[in-house]
PDB file of N, CA and C in Angstrom:
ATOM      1  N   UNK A   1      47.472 -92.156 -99.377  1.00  0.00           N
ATOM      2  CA  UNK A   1      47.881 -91.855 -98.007  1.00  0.00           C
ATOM      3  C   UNK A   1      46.693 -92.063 -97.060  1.00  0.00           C
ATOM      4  N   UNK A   2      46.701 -92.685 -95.775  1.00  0.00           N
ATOM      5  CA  UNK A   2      45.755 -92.808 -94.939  1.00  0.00           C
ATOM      6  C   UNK A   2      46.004 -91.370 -94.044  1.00  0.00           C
ATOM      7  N   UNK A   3      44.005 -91.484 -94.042  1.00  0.00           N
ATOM      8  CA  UNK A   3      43.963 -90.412 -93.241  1.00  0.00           C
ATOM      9  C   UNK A   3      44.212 -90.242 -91.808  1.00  0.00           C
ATOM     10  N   UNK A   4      44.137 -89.147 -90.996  1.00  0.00           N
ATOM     11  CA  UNK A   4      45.203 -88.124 -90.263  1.00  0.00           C
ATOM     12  C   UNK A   4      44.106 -88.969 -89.010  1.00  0.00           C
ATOM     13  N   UNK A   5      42.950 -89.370 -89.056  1.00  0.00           N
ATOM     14  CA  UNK A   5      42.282 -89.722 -88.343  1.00  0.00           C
ATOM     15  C   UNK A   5      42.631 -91.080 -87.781  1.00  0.00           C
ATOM     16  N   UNK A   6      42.613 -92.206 -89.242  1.00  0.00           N
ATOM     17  CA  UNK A   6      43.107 -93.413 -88.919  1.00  0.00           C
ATOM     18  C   UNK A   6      44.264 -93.510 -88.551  1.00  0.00           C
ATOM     19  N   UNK A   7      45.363 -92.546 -88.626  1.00  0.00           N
ATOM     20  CA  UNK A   7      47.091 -93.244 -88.677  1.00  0.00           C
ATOM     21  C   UNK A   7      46.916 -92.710 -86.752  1.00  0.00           C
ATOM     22  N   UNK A   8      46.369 -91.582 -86.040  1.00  0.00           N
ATOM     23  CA  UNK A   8      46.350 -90.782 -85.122  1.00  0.00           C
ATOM     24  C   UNK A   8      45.807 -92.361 -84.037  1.00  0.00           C
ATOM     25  N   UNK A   9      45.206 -93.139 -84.788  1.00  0.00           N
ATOM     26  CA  UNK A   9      44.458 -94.631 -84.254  1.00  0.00           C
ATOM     27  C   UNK A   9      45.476 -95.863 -84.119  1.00  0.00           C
ATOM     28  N   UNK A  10      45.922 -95.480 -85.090  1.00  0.00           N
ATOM     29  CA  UNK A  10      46.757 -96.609 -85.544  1.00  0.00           C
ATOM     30  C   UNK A  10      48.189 -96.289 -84.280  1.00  0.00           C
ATOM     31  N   UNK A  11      48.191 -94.715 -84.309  1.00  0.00           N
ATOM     32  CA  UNK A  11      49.742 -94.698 -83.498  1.00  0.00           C
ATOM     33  C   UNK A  11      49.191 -95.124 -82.235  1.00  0.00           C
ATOM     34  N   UNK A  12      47.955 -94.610 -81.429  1.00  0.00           N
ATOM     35  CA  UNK A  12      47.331 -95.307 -80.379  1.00  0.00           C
ATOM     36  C   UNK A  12      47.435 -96.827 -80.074  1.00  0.00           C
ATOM     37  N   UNK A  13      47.157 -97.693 -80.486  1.00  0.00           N
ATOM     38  CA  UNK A  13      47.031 -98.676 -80.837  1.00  0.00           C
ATOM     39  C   UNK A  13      48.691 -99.833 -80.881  1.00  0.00           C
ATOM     40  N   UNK A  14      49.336 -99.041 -81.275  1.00  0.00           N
ATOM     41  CA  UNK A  14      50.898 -99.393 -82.177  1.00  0.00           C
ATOM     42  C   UNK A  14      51.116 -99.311 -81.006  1.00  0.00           C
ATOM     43  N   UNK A  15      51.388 -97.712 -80.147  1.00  0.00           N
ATOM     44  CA  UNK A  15      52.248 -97.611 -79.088  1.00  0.00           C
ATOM     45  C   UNK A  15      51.661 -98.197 -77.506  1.00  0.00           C
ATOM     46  N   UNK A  16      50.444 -98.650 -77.756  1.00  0.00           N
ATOM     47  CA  UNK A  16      50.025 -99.210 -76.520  1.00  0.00           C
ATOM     48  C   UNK A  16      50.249-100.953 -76.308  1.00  0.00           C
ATOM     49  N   UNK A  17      50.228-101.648 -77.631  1.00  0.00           N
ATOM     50  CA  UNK A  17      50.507-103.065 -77.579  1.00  0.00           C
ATOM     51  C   UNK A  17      52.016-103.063 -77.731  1.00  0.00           C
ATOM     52  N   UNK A  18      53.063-101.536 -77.876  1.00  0.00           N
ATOM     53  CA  UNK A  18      54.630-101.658 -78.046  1.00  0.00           C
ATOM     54  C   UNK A  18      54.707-101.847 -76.711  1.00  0.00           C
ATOM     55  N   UNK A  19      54.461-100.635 -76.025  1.00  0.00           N
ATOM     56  CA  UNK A  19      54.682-100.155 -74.752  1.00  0.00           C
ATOM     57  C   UNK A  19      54.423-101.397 -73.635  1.00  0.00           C
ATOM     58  N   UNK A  20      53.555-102.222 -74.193  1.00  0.00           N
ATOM     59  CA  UNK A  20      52.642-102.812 -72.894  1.00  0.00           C
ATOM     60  C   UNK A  20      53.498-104.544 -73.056  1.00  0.00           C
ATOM     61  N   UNK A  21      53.991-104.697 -74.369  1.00  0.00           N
ATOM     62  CA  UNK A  21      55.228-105.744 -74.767  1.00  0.00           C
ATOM     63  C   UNK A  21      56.821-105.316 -74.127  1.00  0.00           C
ATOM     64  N   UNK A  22      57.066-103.977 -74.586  1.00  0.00           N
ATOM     65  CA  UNK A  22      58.370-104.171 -74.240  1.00  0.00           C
ATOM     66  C   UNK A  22      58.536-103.543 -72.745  1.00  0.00           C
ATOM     67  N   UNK A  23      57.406-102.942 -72.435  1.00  0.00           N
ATOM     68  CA  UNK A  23      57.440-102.975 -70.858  1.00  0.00           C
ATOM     69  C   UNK A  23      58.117-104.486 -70.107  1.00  0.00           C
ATOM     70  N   UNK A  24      56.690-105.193 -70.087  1.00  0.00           N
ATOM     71  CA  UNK A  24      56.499-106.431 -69.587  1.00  0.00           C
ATOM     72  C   UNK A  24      57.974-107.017 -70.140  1.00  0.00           C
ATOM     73  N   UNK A  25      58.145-107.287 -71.086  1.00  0.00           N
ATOM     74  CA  UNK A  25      59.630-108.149 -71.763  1.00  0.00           C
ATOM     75  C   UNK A  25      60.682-107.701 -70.723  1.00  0.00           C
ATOM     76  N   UNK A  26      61.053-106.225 -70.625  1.00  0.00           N
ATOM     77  CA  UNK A  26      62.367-105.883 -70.373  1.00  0.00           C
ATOM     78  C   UNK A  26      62.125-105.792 -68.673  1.00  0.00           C
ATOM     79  N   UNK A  27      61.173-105.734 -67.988  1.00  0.00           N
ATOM     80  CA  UNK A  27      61.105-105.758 -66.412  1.00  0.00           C
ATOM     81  C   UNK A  27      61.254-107.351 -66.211  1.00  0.00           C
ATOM     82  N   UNK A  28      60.460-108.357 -67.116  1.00  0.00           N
ATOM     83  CA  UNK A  28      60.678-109.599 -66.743  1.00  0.00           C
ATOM     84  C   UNK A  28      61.846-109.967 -66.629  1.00  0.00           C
ATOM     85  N   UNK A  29      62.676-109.316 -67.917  1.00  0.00           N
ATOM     86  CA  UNK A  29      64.563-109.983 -68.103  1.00  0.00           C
ATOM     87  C   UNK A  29      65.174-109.715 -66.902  1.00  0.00           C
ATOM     88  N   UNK A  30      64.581-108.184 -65.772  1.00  0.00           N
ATOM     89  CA  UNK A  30      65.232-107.829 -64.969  1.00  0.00           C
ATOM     90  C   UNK A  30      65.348-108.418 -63.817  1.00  0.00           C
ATOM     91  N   UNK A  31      63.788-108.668 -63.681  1.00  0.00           N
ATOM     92  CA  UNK A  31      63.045-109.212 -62.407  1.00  0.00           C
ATOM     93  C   UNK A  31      62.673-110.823 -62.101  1.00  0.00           C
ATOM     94  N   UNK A  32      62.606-111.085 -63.186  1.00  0.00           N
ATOM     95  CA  UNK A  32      62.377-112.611 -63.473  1.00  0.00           C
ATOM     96  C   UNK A  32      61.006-112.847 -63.322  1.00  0.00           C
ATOM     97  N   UNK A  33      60.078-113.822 -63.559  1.00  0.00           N
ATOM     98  CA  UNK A  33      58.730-113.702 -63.324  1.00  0.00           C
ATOM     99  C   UNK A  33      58.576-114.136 -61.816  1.00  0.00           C
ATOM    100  N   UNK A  34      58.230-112.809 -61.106  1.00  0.00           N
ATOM    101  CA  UNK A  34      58.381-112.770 -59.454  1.00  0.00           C
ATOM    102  C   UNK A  34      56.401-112.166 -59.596  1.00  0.00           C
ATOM    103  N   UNK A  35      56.472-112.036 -58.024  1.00  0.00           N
ATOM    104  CA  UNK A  35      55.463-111.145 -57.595  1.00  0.00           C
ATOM    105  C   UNK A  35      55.543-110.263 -57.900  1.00  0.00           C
ATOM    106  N   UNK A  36      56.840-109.319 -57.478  1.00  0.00           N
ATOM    107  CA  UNK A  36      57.237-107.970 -57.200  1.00  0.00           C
ATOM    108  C   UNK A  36      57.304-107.431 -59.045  1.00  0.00           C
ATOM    109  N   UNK A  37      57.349-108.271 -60.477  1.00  0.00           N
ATOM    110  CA  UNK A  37      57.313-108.220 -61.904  1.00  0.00           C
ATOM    111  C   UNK A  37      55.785-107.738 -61.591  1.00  0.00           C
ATOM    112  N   UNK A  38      55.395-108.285 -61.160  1.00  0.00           N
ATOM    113  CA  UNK A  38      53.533-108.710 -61.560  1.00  0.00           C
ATOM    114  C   UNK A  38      52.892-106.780 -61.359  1.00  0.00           C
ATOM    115  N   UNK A  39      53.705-106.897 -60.119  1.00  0.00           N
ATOM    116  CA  UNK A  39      53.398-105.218 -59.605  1.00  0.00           C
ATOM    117  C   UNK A  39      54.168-103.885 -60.128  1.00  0.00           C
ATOM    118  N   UNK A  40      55.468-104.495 -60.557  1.00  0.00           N
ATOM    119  CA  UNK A  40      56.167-103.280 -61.286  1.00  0.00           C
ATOM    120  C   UNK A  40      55.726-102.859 -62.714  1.00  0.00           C
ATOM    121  N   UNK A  41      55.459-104.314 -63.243  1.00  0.00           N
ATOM    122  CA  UNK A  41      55.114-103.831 -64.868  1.00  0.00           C
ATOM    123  C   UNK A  41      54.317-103.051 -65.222  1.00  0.00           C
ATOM    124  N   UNK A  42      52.441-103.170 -64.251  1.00  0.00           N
ATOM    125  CA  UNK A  42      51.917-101.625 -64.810  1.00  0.00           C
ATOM    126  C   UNK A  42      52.008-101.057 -64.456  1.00  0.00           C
ATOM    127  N   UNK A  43      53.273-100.769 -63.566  1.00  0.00           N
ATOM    128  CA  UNK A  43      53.460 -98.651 -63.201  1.00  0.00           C
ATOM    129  C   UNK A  43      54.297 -98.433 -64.545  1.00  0.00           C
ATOM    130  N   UNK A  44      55.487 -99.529 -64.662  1.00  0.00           N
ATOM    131  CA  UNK A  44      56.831 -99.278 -65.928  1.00  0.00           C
ATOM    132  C   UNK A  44      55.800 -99.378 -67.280  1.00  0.00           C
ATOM    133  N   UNK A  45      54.326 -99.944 -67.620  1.00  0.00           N
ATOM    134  CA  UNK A  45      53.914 -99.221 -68.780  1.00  0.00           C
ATOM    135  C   UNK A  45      52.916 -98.475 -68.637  1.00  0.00           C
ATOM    136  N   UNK A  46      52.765 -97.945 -67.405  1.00  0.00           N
ATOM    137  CA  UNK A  46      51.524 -96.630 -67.229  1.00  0.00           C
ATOM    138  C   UNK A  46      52.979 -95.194 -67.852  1.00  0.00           C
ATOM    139  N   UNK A  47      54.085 -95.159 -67.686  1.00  0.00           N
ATOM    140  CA  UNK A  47      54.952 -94.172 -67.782  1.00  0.00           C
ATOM    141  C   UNK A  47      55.302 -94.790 -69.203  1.00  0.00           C
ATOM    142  N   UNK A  48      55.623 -95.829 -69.966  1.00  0.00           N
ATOM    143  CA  UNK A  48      55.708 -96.054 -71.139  1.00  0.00           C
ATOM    144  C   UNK A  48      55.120 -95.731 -72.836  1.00  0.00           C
ATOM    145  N   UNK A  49      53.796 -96.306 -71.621  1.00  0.00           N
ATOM    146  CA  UNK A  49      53.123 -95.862 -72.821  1.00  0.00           C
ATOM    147  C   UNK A  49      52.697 -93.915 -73.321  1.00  0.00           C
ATOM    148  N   UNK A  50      53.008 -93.011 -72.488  1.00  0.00           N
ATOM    149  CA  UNK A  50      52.717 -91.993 -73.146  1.00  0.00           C
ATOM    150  C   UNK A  50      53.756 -91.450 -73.835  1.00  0.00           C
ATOM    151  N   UNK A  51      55.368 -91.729 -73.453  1.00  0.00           N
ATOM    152  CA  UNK A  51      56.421 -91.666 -73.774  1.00  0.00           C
ATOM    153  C   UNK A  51      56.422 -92.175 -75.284  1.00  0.00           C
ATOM    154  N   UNK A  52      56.146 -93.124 -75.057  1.00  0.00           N
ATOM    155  CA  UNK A  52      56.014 -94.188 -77.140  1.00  0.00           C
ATOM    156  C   UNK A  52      55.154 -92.894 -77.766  1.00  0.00           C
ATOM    157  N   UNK A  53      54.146 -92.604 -77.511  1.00  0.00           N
ATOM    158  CA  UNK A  53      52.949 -92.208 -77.943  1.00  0.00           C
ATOM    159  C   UNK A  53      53.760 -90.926 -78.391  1.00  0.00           C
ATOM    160  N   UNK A  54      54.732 -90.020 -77.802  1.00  0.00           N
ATOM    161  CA  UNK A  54      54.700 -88.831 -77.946  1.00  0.00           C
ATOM    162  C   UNK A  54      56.204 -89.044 -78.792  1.00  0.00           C
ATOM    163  N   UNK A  55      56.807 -90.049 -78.499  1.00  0.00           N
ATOM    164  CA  UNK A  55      57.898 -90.222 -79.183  1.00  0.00           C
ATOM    165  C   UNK A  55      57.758 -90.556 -80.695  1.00  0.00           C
ATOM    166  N   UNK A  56      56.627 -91.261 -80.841  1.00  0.00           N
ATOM    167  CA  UNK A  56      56.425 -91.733 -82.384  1.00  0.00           C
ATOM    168  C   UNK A  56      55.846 -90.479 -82.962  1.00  0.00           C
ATOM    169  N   UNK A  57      54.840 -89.832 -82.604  1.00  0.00           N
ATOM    170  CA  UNK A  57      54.419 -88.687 -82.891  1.00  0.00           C
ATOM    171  C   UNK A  57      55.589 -87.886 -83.685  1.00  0.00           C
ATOM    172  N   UNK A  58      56.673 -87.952 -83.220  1.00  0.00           N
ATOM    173  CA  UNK A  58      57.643 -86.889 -84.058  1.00  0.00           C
ATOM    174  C   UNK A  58      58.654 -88.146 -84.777  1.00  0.00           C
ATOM    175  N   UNK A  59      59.034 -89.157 -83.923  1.00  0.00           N
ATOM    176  CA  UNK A  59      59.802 -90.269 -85.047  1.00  0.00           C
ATOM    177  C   UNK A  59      59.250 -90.344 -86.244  1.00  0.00           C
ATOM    178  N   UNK A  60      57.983 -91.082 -86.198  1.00  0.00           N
ATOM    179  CA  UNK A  60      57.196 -91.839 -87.244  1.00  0.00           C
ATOM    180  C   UNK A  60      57.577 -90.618 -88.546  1.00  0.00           C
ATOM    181  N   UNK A  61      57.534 -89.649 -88.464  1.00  0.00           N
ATOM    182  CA  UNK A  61      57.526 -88.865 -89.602  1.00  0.00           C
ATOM    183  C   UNK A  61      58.843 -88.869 -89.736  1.00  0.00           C
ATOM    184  N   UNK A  62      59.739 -89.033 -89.491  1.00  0.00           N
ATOM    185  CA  UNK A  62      61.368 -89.271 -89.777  1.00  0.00           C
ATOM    186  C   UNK A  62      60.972 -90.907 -90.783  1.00  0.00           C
ATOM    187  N   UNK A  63      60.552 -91.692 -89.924  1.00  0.00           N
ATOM    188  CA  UNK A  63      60.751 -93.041 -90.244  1.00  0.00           C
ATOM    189  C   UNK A  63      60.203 -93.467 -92.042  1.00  0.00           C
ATOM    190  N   UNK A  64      58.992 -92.504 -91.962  1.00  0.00           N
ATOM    191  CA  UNK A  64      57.810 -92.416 -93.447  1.00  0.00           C
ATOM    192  C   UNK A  64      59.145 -91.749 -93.935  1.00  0.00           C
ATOM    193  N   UNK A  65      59.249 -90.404 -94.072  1.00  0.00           N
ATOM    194  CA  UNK A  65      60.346 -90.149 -94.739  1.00  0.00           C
ATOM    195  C   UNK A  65      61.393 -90.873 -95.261  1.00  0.00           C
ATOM    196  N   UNK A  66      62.340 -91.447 -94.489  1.00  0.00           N
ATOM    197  CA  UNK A  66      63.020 -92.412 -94.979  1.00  0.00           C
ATOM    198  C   UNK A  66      62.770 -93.548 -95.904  1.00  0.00           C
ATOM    199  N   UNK A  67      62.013 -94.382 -95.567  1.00  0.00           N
ATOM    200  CA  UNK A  67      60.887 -95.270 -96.276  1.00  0.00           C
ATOM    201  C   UNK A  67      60.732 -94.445 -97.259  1.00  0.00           C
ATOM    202  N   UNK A  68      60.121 -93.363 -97.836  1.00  0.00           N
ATOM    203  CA  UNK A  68      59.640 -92.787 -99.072  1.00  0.00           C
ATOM    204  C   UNK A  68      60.754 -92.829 -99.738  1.00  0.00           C
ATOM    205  N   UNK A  69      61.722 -92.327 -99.609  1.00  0.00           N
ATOM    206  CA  UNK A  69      63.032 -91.598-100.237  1.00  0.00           C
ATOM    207  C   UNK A  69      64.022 -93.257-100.723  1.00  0.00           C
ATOM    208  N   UNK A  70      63.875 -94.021 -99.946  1.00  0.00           N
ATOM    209  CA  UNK A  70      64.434 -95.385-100.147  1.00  0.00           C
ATOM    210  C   UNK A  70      63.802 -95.944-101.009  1.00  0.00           C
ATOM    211  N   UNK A  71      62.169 -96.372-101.195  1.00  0.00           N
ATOM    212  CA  UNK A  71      61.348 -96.721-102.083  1.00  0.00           C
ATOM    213  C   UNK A  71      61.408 -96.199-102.897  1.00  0.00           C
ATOM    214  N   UNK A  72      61.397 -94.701-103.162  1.00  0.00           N
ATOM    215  CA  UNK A  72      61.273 -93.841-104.275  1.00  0.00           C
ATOM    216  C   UNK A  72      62.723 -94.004-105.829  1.00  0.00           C
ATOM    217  N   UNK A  73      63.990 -93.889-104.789  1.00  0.00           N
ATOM    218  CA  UNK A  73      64.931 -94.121-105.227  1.00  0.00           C
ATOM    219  C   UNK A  73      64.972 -95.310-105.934  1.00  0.00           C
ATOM    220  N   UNK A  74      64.609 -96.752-105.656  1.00  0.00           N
ATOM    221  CA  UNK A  74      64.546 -98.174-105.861  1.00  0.00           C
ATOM    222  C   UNK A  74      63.508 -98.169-107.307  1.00  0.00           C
ATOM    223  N   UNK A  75      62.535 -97.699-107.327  1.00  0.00           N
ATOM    224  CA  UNK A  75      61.722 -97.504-107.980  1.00  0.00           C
ATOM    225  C   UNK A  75      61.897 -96.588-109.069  1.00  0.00           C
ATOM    226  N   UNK A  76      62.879 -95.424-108.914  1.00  0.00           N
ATOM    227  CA  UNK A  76      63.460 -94.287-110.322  1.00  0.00           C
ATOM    228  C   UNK A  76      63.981 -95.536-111.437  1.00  0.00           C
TER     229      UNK A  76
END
């Protein structure tokens, strides 16, 4: 198991290149690549990204779970 230090890095990391992709992706589909995209996208991932961050925080341990119990099973 990786430690509590690295994964705490890793979710940093995960949810800031998620956040800062599916920001940008889903304002572009809206907005089209305008000016007014250029200026909306980092407010829509300044509010994104802490949302991911706090959301994975309690997902991710649903998600490992699952993953374990699926692997585990496959593997009996």
């Amino acid at each position: 198991m990786t430690d509590k230090k690295t994964l705490l890095l890793a979710q940093i990391f995960i949810t800031f290149m998620m956040a800062l992709s599916m920001s940008g992706i889903m304002s572009l589909l809206q907005l089209g690549a305008t000016a007014q995209w250029l200026t909306i996208w980092p407010r829509q991932f300044i509010i994104a990204w802490p949302v991911a961050f706090v959301l994975t925080m309690v997902i991710s341990r649903l998600g490992f779970a699952l993953a374990h119990r699926i692997t585990a099973s496959r593997n009996a």
